[in-house]
N, C-alpha and C. Protein backbone atom coordinates (compact mmCIF):
# COMPACT_ATOMS: atom_id res chain seq x y z
N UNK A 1 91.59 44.77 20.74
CA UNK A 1 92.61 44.24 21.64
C UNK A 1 93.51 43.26 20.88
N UNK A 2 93.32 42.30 20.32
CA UNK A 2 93.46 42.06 19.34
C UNK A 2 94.87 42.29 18.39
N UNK A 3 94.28 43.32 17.34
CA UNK A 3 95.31 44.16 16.94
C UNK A 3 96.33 44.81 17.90
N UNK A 4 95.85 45.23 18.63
CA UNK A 4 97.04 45.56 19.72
C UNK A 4 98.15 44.69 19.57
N UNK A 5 97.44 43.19 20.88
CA UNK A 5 98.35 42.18 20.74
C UNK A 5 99.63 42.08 19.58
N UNK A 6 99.14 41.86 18.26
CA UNK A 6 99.36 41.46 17.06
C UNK A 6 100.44 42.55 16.75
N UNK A 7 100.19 43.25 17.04
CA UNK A 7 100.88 45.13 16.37
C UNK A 7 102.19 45.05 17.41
N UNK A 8 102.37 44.52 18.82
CA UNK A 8 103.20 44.35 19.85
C UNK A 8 103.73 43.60 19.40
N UNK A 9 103.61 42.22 19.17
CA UNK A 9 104.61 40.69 18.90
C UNK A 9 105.01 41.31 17.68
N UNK A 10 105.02 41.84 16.54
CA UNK A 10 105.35 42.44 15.60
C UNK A 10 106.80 42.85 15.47
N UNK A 11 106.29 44.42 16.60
CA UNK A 11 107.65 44.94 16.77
C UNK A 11 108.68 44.09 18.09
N UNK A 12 108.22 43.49 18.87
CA UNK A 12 108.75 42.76 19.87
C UNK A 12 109.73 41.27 19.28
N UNK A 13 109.02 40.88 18.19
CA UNK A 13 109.96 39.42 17.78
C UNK A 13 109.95 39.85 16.35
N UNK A 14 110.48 41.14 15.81
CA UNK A 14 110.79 41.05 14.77
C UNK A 14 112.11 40.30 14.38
N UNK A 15 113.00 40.33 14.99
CA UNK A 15 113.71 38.67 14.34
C UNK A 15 113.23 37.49 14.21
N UNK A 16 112.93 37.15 15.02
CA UNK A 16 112.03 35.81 15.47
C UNK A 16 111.20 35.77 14.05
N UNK A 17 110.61 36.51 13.80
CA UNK A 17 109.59 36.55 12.44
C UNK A 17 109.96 36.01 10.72
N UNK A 18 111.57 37.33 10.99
CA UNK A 18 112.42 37.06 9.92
C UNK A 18 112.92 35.57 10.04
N UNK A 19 113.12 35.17 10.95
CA UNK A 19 113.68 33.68 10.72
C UNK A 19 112.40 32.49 11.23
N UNK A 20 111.39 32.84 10.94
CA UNK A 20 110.08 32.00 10.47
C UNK A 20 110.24 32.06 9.06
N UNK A 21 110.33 33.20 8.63
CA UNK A 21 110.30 33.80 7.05
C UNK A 21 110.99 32.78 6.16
N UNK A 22 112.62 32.64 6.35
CA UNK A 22 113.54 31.72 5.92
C UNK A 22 113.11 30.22 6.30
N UNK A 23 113.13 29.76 7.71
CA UNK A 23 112.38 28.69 7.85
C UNK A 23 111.13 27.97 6.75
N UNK A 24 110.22 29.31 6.72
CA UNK A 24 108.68 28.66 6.04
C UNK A 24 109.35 28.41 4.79
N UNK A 25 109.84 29.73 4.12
CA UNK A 25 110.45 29.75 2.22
C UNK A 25 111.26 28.49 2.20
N UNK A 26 112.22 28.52 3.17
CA UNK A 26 112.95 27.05 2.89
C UNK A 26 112.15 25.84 2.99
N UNK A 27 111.43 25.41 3.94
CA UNK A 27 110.19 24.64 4.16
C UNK A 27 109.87 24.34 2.46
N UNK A 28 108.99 25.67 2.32
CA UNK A 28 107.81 25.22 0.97
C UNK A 28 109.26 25.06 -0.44
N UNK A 29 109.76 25.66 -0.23
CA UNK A 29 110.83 24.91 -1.95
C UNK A 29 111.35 23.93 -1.41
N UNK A 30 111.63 23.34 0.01
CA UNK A 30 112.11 21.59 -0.24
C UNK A 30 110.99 20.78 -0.24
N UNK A 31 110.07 20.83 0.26
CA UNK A 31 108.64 20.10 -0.58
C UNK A 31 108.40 19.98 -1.24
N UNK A 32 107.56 21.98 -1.99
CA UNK A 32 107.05 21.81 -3.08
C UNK A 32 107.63 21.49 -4.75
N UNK A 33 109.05 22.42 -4.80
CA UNK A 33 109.74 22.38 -6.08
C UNK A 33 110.49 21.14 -5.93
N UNK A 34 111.34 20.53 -4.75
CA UNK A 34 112.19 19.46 -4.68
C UNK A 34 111.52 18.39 -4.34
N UNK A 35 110.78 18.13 -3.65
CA UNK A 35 109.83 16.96 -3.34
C UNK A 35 108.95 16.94 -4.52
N UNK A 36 107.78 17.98 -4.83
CA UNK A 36 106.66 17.32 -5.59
C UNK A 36 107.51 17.35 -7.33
N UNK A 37 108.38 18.50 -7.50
CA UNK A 37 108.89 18.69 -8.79
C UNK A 37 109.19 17.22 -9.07
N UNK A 38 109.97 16.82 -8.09
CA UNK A 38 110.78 15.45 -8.39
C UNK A 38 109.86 14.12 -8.71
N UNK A 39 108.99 14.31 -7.93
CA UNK A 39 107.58 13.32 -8.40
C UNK A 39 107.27 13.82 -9.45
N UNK A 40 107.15 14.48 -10.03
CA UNK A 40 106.39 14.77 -11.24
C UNK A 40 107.66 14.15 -11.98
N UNK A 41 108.68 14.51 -11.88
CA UNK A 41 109.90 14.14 -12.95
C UNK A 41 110.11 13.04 -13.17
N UNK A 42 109.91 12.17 -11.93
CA UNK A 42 110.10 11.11 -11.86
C UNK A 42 109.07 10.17 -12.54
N UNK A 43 107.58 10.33 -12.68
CA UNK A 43 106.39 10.20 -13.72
C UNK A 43 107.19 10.14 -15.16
N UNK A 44 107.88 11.47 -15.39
CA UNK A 44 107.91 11.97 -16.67
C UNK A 44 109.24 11.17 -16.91
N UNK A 45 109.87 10.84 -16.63
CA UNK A 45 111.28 9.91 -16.53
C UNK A 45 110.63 8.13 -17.02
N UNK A 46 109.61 8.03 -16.05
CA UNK A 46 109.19 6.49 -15.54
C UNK A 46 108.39 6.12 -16.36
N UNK A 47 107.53 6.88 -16.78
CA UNK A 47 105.80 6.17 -17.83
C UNK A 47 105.93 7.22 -18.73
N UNK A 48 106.95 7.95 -19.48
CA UNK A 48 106.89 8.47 -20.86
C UNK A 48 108.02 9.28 -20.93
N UNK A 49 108.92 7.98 -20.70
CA UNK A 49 110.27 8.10 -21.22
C UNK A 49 110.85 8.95 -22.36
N UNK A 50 109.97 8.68 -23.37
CA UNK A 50 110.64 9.11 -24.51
C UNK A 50 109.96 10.30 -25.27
N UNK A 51 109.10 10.59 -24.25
CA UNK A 51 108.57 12.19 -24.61
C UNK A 51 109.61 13.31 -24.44
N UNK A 52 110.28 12.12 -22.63
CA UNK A 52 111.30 13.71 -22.10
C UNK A 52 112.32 13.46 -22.44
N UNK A 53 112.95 12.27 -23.11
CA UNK A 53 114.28 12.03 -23.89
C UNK A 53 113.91 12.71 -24.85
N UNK A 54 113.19 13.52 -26.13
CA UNK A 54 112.88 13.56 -27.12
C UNK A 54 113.01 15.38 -26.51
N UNK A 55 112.21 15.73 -25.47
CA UNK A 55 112.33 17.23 -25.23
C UNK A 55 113.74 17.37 -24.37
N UNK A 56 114.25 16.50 -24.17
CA UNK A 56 116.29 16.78 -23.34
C UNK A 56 117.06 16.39 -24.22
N UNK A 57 116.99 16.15 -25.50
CA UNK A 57 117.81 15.86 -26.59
C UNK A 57 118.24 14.74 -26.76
N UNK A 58 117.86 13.54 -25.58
CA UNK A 58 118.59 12.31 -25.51
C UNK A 58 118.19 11.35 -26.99
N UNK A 59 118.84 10.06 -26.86
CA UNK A 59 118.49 9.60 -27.54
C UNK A 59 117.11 8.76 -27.12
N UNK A 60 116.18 8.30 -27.99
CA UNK A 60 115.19 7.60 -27.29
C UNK A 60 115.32 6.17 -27.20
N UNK A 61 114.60 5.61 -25.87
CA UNK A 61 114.62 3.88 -25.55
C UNK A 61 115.78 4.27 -24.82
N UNK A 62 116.86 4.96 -24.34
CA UNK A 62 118.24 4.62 -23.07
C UNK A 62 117.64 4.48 -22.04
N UNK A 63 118.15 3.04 -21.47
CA UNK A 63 117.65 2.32 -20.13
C UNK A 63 118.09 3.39 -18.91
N UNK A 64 118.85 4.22 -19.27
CA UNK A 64 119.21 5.34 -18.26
C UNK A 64 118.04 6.21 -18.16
N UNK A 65 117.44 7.00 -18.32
CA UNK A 65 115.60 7.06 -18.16
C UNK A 65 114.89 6.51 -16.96
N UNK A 66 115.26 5.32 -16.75
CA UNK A 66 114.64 4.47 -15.82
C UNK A 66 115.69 5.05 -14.04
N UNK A 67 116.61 4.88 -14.37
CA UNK A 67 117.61 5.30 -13.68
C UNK A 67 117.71 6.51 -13.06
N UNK A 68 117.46 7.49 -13.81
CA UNK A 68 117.29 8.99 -13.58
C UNK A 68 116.18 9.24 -12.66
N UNK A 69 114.71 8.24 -13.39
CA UNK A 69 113.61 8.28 -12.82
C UNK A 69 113.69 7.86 -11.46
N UNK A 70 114.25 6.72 -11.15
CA UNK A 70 114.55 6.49 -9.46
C UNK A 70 115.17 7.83 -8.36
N UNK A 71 116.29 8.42 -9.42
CA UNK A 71 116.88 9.03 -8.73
C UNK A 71 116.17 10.69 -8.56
N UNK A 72 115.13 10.62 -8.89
CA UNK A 72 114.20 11.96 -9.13
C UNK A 72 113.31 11.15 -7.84
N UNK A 73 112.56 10.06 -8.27
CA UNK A 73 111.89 9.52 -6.73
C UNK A 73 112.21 9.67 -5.54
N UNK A 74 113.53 9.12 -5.49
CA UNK A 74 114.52 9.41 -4.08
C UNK A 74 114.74 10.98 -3.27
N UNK A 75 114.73 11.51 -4.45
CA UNK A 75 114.61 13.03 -3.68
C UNK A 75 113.22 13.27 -3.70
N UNK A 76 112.64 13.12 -4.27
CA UNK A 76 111.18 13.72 -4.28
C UNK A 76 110.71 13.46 -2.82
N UNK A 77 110.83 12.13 -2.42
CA UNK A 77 110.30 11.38 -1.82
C UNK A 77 111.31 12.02 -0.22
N UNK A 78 112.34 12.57 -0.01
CA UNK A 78 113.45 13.19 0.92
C UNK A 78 112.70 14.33 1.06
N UNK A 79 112.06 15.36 -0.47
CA UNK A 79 111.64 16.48 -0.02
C UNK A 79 110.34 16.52 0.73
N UNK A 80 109.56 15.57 0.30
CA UNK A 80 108.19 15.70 1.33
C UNK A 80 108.64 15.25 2.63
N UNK A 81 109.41 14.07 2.87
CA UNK A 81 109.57 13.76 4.38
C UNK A 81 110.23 14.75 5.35
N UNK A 82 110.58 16.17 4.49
CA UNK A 82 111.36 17.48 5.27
C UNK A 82 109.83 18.06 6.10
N UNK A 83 108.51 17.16 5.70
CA UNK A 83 107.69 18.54 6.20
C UNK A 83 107.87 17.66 8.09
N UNK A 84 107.55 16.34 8.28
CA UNK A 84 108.42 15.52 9.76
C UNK A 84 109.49 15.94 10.03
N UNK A 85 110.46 15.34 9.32
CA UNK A 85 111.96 15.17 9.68
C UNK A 85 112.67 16.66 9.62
N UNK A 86 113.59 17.61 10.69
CA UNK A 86 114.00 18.54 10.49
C UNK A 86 115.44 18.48 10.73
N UNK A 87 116.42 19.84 10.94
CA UNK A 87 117.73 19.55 11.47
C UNK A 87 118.49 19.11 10.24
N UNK A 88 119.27 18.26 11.16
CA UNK A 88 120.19 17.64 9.44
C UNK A 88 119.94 16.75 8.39
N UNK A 89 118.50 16.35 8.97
CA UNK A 89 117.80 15.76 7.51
C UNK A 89 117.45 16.82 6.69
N UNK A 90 117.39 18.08 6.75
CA UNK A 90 117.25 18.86 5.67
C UNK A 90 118.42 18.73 4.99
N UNK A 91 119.06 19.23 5.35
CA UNK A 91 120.27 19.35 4.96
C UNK A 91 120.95 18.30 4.32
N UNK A 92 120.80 17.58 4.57
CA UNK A 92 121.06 16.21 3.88
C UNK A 92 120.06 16.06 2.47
N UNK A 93 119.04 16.21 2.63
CA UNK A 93 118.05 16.30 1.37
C UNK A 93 118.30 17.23 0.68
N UNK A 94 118.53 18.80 1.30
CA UNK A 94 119.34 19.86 0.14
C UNK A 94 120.41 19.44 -0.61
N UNK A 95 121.56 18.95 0.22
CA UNK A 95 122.61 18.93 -0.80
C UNK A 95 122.70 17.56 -1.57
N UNK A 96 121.86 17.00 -0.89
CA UNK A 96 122.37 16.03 -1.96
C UNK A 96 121.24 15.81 -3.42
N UNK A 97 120.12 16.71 -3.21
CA UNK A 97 119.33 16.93 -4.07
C UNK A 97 120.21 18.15 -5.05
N UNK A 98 120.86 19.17 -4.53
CA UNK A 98 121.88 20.13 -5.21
C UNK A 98 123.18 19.34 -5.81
N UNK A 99 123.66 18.62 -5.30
CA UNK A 99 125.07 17.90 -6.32
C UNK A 99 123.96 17.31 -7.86
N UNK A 100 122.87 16.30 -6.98
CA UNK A 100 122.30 16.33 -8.23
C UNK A 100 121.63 16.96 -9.54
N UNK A 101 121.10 17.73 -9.34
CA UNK A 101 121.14 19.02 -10.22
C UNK A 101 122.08 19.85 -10.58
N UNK A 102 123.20 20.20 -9.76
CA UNK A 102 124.21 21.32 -10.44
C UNK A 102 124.81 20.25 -11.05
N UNK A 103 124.92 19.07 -10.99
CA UNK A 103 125.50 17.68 -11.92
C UNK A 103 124.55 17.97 -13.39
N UNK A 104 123.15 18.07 -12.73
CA UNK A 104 122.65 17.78 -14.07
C UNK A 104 123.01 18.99 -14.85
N UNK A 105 122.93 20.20 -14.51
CA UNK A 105 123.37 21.77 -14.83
C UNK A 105 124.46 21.15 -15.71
N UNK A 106 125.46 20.52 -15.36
CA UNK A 106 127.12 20.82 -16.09
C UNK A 106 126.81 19.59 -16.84
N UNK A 107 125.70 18.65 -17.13
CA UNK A 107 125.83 17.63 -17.92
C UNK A 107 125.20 18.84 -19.31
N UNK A 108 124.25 19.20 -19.20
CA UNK A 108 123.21 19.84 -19.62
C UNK A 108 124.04 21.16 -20.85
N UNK A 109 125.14 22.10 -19.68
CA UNK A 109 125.74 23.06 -20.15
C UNK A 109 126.99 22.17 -21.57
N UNK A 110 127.27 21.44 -21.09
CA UNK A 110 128.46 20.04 -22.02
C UNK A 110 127.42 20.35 -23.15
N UNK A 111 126.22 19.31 -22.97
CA UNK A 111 125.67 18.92 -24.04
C UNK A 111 125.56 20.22 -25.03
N UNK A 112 125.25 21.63 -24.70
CA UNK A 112 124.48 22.67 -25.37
C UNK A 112 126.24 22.98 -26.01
N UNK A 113 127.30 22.72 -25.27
CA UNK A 113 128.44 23.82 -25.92
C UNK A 113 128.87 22.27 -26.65
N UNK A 114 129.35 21.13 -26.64
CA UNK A 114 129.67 19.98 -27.64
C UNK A 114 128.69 19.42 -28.36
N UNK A 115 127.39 19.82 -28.33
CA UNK A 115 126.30 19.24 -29.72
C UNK A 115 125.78 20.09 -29.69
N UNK A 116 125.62 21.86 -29.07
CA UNK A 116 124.82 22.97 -30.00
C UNK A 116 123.43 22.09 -29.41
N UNK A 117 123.36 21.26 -28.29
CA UNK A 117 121.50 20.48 -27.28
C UNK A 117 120.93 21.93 -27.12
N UNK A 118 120.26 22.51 -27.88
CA UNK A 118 119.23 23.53 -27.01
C UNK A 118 117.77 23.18 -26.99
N UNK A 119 117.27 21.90 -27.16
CA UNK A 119 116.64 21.67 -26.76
C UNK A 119 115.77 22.02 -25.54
N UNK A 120 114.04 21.67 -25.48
CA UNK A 120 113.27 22.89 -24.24
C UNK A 120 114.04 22.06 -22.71
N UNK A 121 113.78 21.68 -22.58
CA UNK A 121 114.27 20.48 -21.22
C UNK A 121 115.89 20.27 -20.97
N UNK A 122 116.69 20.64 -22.14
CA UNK A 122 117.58 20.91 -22.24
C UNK A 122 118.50 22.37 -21.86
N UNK A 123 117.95 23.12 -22.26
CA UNK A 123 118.64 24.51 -22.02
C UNK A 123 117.60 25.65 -21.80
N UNK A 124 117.60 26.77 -21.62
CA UNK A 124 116.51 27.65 -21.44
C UNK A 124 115.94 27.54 -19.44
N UNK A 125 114.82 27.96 -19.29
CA UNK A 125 114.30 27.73 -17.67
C UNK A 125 114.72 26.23 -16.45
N UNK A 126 114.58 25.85 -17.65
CA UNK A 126 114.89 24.65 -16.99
C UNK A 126 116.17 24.23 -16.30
N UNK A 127 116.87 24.88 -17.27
CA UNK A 127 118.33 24.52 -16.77
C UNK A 127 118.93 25.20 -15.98
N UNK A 128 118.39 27.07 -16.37
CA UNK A 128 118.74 28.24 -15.50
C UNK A 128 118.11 28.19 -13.80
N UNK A 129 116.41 27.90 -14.36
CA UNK A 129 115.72 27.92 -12.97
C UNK A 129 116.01 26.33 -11.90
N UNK A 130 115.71 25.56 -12.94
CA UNK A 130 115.56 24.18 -11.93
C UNK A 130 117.09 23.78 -11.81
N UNK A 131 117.61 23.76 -12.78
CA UNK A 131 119.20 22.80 -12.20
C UNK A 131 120.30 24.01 -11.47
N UNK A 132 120.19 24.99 -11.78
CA UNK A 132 120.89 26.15 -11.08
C UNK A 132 120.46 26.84 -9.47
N UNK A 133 119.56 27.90 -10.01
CA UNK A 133 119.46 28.76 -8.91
C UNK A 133 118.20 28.10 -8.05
N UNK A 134 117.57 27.40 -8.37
CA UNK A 134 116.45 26.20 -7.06
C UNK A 134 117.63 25.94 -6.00
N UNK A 135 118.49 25.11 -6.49
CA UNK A 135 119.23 23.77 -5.63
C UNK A 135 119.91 25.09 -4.94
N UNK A 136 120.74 25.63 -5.28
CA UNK A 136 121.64 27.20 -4.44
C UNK A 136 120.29 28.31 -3.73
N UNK A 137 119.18 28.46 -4.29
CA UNK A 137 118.54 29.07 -3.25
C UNK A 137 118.14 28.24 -1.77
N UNK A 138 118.04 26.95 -2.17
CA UNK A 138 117.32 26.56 -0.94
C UNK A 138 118.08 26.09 -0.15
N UNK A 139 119.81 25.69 -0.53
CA UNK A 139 120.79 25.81 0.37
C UNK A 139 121.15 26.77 1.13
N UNK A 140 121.18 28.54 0.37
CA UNK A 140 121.09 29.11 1.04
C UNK A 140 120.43 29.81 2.18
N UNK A 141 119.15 29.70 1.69
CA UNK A 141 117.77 29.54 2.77
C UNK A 141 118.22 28.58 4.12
N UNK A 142 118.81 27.52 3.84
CA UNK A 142 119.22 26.42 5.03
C UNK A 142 119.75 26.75 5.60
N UNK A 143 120.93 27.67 4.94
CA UNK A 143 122.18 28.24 5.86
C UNK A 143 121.99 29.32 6.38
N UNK A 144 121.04 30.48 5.81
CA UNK A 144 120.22 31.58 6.69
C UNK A 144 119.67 31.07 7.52
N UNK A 145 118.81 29.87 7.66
CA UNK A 145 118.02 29.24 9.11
C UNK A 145 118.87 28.96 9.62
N UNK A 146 119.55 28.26 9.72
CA UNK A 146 121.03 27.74 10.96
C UNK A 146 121.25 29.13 11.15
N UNK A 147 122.25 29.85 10.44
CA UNK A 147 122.62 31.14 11.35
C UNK A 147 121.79 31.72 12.04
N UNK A 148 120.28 32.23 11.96
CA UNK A 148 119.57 32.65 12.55
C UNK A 148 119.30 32.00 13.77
N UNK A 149 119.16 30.41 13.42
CA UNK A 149 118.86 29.90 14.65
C UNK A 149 119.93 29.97 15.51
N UNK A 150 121.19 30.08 15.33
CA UNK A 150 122.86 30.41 15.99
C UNK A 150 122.20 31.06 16.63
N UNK A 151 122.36 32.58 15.98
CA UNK A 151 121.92 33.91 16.76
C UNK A 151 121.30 33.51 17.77
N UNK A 152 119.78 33.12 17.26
CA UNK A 152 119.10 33.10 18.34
C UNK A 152 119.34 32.66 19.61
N UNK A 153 119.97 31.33 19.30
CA UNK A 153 120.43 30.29 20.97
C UNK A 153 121.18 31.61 21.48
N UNK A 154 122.08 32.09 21.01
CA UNK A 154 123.12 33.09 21.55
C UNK A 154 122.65 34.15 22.72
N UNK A 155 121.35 34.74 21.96
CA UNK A 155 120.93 36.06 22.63
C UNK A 155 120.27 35.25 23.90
N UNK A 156 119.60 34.16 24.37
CA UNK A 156 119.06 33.46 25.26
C UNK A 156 119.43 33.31 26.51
């Protein structure tokens, strides 16, 4: 009986499902990659500065390090409070976690085409996966949940 049930709500709220789908995916990358990533970065910024200046090409000892590290806290700390806070506090934590990264993206892309930086932390996954297509997937994920949720109020 059971399966029945289960096999019915299936085909019965298959939209409804798809936009859990976007909901949850958007959910777990503003937590896990933007919230906890950012804690971790923010570690790696804060108490061994000059490991990740040394793997981002910087120079080592810049009091900017410290700076960066706050500003990795601040979101980190925006992405876990998305698993409470919903609505336009996401949204607010997406983009402004995305200016910061596609910022860091075009600081990053400068450095590699005016000093030849290919450094690991510098260019390669990092720059493609985390400062690029993260911050634009999970905006777009945001903006698939709003429309869906549109729809939805609509058909009601």
């Amino acid at each position: 009986i059971m399966n029945l049930f289960y096999y019915k709500r299936k085909i019965t709220k298959k939209k409804r499902d798809i936009k859990l789908a976007v909901e949850l995916a958007f959910l777990y990358l503003i937590v896990c990659v933007m919230g906890l990533g950012d804690l971790i970065a923010f570690c790696g910024h804060a108490f061994a500065p000059n490991v990740v200046a040394s793997k981002i090409g910087w120079p080592i000892g810049s009091p900017f390090q410290f700076e960066v590290a706050l500003a990795d806290l601040s979101f980190g700390v925006l992405g876990i409070l998305c698993i409470w806070f919903r609505g336009n506090f996401w949204f607010a934590a997406a983009i402004a976690n995305a200016i910061f990264l596609l910022g860091c993206a075009y600081g990053h892309i400068r450095d590699i085409m005016l000093k030849s930086n290919f450094a690991p932390y510098n260019a390669g996954p990092v720059l493609y996966i985390g400062d690029i297509l993260m911050p634009l997937l999970i905006l777009t994920l945001y903006f698939m949940h709003v429309q869906m949720s549109k729809t939805s109020k609509k058909r009601k």
